[in-house]
Protein backbone atom coordinates (compact mmCIF):
# COMPACT_ATOMS: atom_id res chain seq x y z
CA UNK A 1 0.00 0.00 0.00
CA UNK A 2 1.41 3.01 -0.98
CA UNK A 3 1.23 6.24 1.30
CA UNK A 4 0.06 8.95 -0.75
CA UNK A 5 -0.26 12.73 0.27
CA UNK A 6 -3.29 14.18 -1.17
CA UNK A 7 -4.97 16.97 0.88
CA UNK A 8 -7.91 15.97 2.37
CA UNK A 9 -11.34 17.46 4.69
CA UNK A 10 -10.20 19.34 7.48
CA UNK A 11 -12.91 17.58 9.77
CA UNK A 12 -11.19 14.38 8.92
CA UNK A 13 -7.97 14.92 9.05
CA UNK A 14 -7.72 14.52 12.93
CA UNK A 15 -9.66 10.98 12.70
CA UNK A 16 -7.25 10.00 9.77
CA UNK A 17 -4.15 11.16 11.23
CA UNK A 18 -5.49 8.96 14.54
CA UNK A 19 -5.96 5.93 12.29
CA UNK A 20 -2.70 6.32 10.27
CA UNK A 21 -1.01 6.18 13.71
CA UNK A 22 -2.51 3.33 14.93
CA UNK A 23 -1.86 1.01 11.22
CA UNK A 24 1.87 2.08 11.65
CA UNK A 25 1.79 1.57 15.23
CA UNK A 26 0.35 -2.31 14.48
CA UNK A 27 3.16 -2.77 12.06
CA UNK A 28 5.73 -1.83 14.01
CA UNK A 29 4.26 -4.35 16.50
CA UNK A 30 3.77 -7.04 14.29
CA UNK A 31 7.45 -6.35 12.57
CA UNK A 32 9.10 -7.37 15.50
CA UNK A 33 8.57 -10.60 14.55
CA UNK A 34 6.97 -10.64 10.46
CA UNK A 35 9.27 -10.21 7.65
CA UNK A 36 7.75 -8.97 4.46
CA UNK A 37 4.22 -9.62 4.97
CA UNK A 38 3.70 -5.78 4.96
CA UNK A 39 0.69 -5.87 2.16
CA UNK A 40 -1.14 -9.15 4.22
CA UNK A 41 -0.83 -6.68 7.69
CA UNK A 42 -2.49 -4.01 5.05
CA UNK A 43 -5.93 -6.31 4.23
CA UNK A 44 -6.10 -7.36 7.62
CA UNK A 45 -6.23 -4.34 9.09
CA UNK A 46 -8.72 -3.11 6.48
CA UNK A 47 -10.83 -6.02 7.40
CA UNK A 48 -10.61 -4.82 10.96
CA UNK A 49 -11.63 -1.59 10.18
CA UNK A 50 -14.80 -2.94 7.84
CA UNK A 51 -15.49 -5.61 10.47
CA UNK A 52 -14.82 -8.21 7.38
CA UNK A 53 -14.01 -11.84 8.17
CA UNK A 54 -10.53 -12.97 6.58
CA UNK A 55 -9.05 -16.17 5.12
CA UNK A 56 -5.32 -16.68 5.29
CA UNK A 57 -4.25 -19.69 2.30
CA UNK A 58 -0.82 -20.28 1.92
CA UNK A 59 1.56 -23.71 1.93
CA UNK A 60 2.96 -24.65 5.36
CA UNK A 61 5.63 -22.39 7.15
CA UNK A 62 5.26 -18.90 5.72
CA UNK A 63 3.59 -17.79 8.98
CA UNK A 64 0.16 -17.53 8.46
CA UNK A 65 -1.47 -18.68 11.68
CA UNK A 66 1.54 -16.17 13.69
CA UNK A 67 0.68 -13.57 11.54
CA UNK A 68 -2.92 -13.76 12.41
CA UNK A 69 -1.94 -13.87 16.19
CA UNK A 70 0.51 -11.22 16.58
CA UNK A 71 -1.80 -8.75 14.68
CA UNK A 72 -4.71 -9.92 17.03
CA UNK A 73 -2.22 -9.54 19.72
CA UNK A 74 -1.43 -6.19 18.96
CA UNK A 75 -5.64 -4.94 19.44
CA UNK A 76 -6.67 -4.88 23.47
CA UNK A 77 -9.79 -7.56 22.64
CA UNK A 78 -10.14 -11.03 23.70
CA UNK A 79 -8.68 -13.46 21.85
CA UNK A 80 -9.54 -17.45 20.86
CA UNK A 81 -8.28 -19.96 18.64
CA UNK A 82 -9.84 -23.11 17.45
CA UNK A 83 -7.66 -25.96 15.65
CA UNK A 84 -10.67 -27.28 13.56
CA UNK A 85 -9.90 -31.35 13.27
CA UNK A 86 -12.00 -33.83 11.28
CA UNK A 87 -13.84 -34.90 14.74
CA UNK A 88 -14.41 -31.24 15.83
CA UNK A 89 -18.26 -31.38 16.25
CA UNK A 90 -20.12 -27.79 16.14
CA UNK A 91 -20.67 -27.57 19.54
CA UNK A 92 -17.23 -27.26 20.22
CA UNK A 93 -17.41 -24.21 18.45
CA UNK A 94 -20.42 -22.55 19.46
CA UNK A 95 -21.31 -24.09 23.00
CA UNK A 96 -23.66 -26.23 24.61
CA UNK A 97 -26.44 -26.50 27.03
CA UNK A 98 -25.85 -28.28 30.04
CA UNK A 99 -28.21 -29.37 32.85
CA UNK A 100 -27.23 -27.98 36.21
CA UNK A 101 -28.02 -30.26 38.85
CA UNK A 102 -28.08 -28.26 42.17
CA UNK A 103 -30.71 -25.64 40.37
CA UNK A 104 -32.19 -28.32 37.90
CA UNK A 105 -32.11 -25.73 35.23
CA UNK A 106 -30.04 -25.33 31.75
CA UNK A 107 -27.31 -22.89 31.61
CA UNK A 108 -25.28 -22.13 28.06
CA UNK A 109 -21.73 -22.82 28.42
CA UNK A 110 -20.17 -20.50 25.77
CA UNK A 111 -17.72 -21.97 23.24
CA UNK A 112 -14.41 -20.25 22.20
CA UNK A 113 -16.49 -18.47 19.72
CA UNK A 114 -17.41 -15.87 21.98
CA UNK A 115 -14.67 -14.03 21.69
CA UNK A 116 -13.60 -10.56 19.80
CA UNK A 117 -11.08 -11.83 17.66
CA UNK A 118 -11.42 -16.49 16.93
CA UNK A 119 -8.45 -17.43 14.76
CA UNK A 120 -9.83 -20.82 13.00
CA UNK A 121 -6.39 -22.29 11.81
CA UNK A 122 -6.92 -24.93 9.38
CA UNK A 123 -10.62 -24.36 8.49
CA UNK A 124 -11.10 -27.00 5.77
CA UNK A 125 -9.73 -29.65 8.30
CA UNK A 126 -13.23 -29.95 9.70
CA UNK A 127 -16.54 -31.55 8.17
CA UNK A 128 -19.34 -29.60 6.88
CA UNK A 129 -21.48 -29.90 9.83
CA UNK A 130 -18.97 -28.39 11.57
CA UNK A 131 -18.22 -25.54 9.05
CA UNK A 132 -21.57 -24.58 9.08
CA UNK A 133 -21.95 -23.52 12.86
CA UNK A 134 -19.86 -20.37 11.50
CA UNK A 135 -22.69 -19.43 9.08
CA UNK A 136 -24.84 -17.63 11.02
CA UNK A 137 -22.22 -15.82 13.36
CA UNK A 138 -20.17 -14.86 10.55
CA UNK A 139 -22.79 -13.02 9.07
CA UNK A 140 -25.42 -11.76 11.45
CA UNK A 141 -22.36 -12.03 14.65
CA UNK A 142 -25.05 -13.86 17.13
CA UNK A 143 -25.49 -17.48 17.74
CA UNK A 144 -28.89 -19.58 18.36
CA UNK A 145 -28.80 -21.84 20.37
CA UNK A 146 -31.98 -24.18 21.53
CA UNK A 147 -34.15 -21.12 20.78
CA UNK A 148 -31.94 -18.18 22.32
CA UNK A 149 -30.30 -15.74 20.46
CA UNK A 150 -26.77 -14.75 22.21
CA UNK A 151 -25.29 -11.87 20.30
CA UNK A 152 -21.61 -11.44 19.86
CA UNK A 153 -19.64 -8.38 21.92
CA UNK A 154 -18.01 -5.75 19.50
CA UNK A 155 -15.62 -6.47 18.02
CA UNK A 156 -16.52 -9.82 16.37
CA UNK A 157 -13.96 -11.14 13.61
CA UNK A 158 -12.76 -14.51 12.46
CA UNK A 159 -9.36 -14.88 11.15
CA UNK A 160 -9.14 -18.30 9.13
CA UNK A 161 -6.19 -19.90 7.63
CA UNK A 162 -5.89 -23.19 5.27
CA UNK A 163 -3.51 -25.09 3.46
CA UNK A 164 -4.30 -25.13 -0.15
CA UNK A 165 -1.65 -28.03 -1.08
CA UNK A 166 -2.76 -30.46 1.51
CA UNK A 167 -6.28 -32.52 0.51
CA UNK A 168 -6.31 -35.26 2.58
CA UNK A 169 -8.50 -35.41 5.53
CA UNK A 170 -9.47 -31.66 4.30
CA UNK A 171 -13.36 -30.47 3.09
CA UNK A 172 -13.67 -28.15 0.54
CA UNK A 173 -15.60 -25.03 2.08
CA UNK A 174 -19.21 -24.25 0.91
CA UNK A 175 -19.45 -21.54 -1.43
CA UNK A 176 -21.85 -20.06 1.11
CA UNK A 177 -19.24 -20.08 3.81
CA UNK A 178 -16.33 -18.39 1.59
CA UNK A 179 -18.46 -16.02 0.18
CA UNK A 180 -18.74 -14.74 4.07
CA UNK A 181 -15.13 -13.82 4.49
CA UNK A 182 -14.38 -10.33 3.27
CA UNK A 183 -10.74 -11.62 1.57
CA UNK A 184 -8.82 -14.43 0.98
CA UNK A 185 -5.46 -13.61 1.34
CA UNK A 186 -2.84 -15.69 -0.55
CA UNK A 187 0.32 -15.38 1.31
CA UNK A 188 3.33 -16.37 -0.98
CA UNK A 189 7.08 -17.40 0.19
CA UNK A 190 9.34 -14.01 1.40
CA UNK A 191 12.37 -13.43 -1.36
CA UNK A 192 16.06 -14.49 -0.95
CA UNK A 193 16.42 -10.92 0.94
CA UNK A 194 13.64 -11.26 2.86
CA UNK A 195 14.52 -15.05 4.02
CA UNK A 196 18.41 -13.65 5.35
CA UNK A 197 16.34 -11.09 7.77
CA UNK A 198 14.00 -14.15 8.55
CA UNK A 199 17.67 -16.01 9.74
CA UNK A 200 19.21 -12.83 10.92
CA UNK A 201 16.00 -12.24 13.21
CA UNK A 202 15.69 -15.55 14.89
CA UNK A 203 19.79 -17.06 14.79
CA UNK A 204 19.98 -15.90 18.66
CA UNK A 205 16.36 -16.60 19.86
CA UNK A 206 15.44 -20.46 18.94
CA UNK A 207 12.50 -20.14 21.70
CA UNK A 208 11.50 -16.75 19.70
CA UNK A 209 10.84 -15.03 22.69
CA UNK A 210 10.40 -11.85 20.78
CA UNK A 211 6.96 -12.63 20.51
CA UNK A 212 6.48 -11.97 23.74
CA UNK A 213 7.68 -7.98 22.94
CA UNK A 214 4.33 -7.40 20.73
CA UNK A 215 2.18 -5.42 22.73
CA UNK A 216 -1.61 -4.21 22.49
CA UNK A 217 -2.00 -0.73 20.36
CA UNK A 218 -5.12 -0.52 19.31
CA UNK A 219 -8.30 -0.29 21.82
CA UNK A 220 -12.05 -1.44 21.03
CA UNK A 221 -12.94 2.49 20.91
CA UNK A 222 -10.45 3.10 18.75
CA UNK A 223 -11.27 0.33 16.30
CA UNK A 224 -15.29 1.93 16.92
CA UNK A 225 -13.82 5.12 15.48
CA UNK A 226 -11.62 3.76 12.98
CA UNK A 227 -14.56 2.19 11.20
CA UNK A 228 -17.08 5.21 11.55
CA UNK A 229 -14.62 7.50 10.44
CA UNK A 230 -14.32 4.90 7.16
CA UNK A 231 -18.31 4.90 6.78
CA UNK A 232 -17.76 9.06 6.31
CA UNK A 233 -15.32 8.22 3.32
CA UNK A 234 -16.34 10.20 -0.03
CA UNK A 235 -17.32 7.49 -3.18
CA UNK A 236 -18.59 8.90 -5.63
CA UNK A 237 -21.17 7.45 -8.02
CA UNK A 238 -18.78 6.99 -10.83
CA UNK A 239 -16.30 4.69 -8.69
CA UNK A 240 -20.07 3.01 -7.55
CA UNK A 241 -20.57 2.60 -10.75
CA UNK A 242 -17.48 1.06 -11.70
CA UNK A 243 -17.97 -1.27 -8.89
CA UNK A 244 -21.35 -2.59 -10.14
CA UNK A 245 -19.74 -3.07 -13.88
CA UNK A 246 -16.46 -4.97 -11.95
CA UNK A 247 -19.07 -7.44 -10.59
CA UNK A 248 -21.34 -7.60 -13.70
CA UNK A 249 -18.61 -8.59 -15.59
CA UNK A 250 -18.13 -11.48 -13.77
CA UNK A 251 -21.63 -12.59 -14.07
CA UNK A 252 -21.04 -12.31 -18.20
CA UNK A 253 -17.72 -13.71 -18.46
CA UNK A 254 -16.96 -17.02 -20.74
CA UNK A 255 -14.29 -17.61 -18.51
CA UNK A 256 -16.12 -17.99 -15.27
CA UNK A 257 -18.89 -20.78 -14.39
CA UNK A 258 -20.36 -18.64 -11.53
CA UNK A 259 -19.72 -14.58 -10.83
CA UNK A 260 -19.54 -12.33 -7.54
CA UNK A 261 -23.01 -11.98 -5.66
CA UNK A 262 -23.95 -8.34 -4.32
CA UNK A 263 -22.20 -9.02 -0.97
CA UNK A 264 -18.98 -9.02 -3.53
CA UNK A 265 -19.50 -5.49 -4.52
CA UNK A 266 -20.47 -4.45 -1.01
CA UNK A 267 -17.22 -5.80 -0.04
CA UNK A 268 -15.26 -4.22 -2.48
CA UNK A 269 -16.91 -0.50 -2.11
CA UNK A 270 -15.94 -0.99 1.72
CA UNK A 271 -12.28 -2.30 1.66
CA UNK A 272 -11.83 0.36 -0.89
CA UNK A 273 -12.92 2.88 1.92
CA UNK A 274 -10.44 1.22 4.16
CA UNK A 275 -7.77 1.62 1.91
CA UNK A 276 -8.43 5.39 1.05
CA UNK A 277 -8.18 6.27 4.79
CA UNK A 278 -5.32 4.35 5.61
CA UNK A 279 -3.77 5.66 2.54
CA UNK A 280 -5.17 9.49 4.06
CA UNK A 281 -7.13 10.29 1.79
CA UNK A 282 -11.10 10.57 2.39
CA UNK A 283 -11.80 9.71 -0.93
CA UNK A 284 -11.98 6.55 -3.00
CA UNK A 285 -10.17 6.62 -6.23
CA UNK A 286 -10.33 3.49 -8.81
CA UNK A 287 -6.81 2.25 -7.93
CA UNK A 288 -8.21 1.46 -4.38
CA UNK A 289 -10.58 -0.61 -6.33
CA UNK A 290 -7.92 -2.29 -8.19
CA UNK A 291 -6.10 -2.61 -4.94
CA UNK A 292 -8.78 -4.90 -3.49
CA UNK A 293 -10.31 -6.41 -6.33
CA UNK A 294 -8.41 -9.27 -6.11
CA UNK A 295 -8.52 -10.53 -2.39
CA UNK A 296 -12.03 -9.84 -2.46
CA UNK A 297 -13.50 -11.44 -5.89
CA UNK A 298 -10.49 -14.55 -5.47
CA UNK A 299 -12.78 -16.94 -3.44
CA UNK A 300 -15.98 -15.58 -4.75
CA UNK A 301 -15.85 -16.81 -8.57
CA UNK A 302 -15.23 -20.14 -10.33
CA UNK A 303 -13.77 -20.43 -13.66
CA UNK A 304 -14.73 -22.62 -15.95
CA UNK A 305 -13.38 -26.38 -16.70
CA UNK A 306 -11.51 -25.36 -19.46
CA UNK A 307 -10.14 -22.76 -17.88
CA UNK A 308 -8.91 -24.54 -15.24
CA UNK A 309 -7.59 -26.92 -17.61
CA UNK A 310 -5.76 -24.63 -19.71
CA UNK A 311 -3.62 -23.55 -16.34
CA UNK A 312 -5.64 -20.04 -16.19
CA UNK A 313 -6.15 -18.91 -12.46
CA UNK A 314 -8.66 -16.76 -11.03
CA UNK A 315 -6.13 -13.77 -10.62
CA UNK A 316 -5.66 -13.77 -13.94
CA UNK A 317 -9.20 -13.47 -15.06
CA UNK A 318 -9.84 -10.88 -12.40
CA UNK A 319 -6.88 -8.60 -13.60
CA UNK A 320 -8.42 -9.53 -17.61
CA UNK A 321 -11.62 -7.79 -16.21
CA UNK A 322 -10.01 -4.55 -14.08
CA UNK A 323 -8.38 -4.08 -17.43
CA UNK A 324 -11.23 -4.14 -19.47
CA UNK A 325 -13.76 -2.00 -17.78
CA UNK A 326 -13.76 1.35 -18.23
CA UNK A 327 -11.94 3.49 -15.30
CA UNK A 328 -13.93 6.66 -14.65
CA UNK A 329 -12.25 10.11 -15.14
């Protein structure tokens, strides 16, 4: 994400400056310990800021679960983690009602749901019965249980990672269920430079006890002001616009078996917002679009057999139809 000093709203500028501090103060925390993983930090953040759910996919070892945890660690909220397993059932997840015996009543014991910020690591390890306890949280943040609604605490966002090499004794997530998470983040292995830091970092500190250095830097009421400082982000009705064609596209698209659903453009026109403040500006431009077309649409489309047979990805289709649409002036 590149910074970019464009003058903006005086009756902004004090909320933006606030929430430029606190992105660079959450890097600096998290670089204590991350190497190069300065664009991931970016979309996480902006998912924080949106209240978007986010889905970490990258091969083994590139730090995708302690990337996840140290950013977590570095917001004053409380803070799960669930290792889903091919016997996790969704009670686990969500809770359970057990019958006391000294007041011969039901209480609800809360699962490690209820918590601000869950990291799921390995999400396609369990079954669908278990991935769908997350529907309804993940989208309206409450859980039923027998009949009673418990809503979730603000803030409520789930951090999921999964290993796109590995298949067996995985499930392939519901189209439903991905379409929930704001972006899927592919994280890719650092360079040769980047990998000498990684060495340099750790040669003295095999227990990596640096971890233990990242401290909270955000608070709940600043992520509350964070996002409704976003919400007052100008977009005007030609980058709208250019949003809806985006999606349309990939409902008309010989390349793709099924397109983006509204909750794709929503997404897109508020990461965008996101992106414009923590770039400080208080307006949206198209290359904000760009910027998060990409994470956002990845999980959302399917291409067609041939496609896939022919080698073609899904970012390459997706940067075919940026391209093609018309940027407004």
């Amino acid at each position: 994400m590149e910074e970019q000093n464009i003058e903006t709203r005086s009756d902004l500028q004090p909320g933006l400056d606030l929430l430029n501090e606190r992105v660079m103060s959450v890097k600096r925390e998290v670089g204590k310990v991350i190497v190069g993983q300065d664009a991931v930090v970016d979309l996480i953040l902006a998912g924080f800021f949106t209240g978007g759910h986010i889905l970490l996919e990258g091969v083994p070892g590139i730090a995708k679960t302690l990337t996840a945890k140290l950013v977590a660690k570095a917001v004053s909220a409380s803070f799960s983690r669930i290792q889903f397993t091919p016997d996790l059932m969704p009670t686990d997840v969500t809770g359970t009602t057990i019958f006391n015996l000294k007041t011969s009543e039901f209480n609800f014991s809360k699962g490690p749901i209820f918590a601000n910020l869950v990291l799921i690591d390995e999400i396609n390890r369990a079954p669908a019965k278990t991935q769908s306890s997350l529907f309804e949280v993940m989208e309206e943040r409450q859980i039923t249980i027998d009949g009673t609604t418990y809503p979730m605490d603000f803030p409520f966002l789930v951090i999921a990672t999964q290993n796109p090499i590995e298949h067996e004794g995985t499930y392939r997530l519901p189209e439903a269920q991905l379409d929930r998470f704001l972006f899927r983040i592919v994280l890719q292995y650092p360079t040769l430079q980047q990998e000498i830091e990684i060495l340099k970092k750790f040669r003295n500190d095999f227990g990596t006890k640096i971890i233990e250095t990242v401290t909270p830097v955000i608070s709940k009421d600043d992520l509350k002001s964070c996002q409704e400082l976003i919400e007052q982000i100008l977009i005007k009705d030609e980058i709208i616009e250019y949003i809806a064609k985006l999606i349309d596209n990939t409902r008309n698209n010989g390349d793709l078996l099924l397109g983006a659903s509204p909750r794709a453009s929503l997404a897109i026109m508020r990461a965008s917002k996101a992106i414009a403040a923590m770039n400080g500006r208080d307006f949206v431009t198209p290359d904000d679009v760009k910027y998060v077309a990409h994470p956002v649409l990845n999980h959302r489309i399917i291409l067609t057999a041939e496609r896939e047979m022919e080698g073609i990805d899904s970012q390459a289709v997706i940067k075919e139809i940026t391209e093609r649409v018309e940027v407004p002036r």
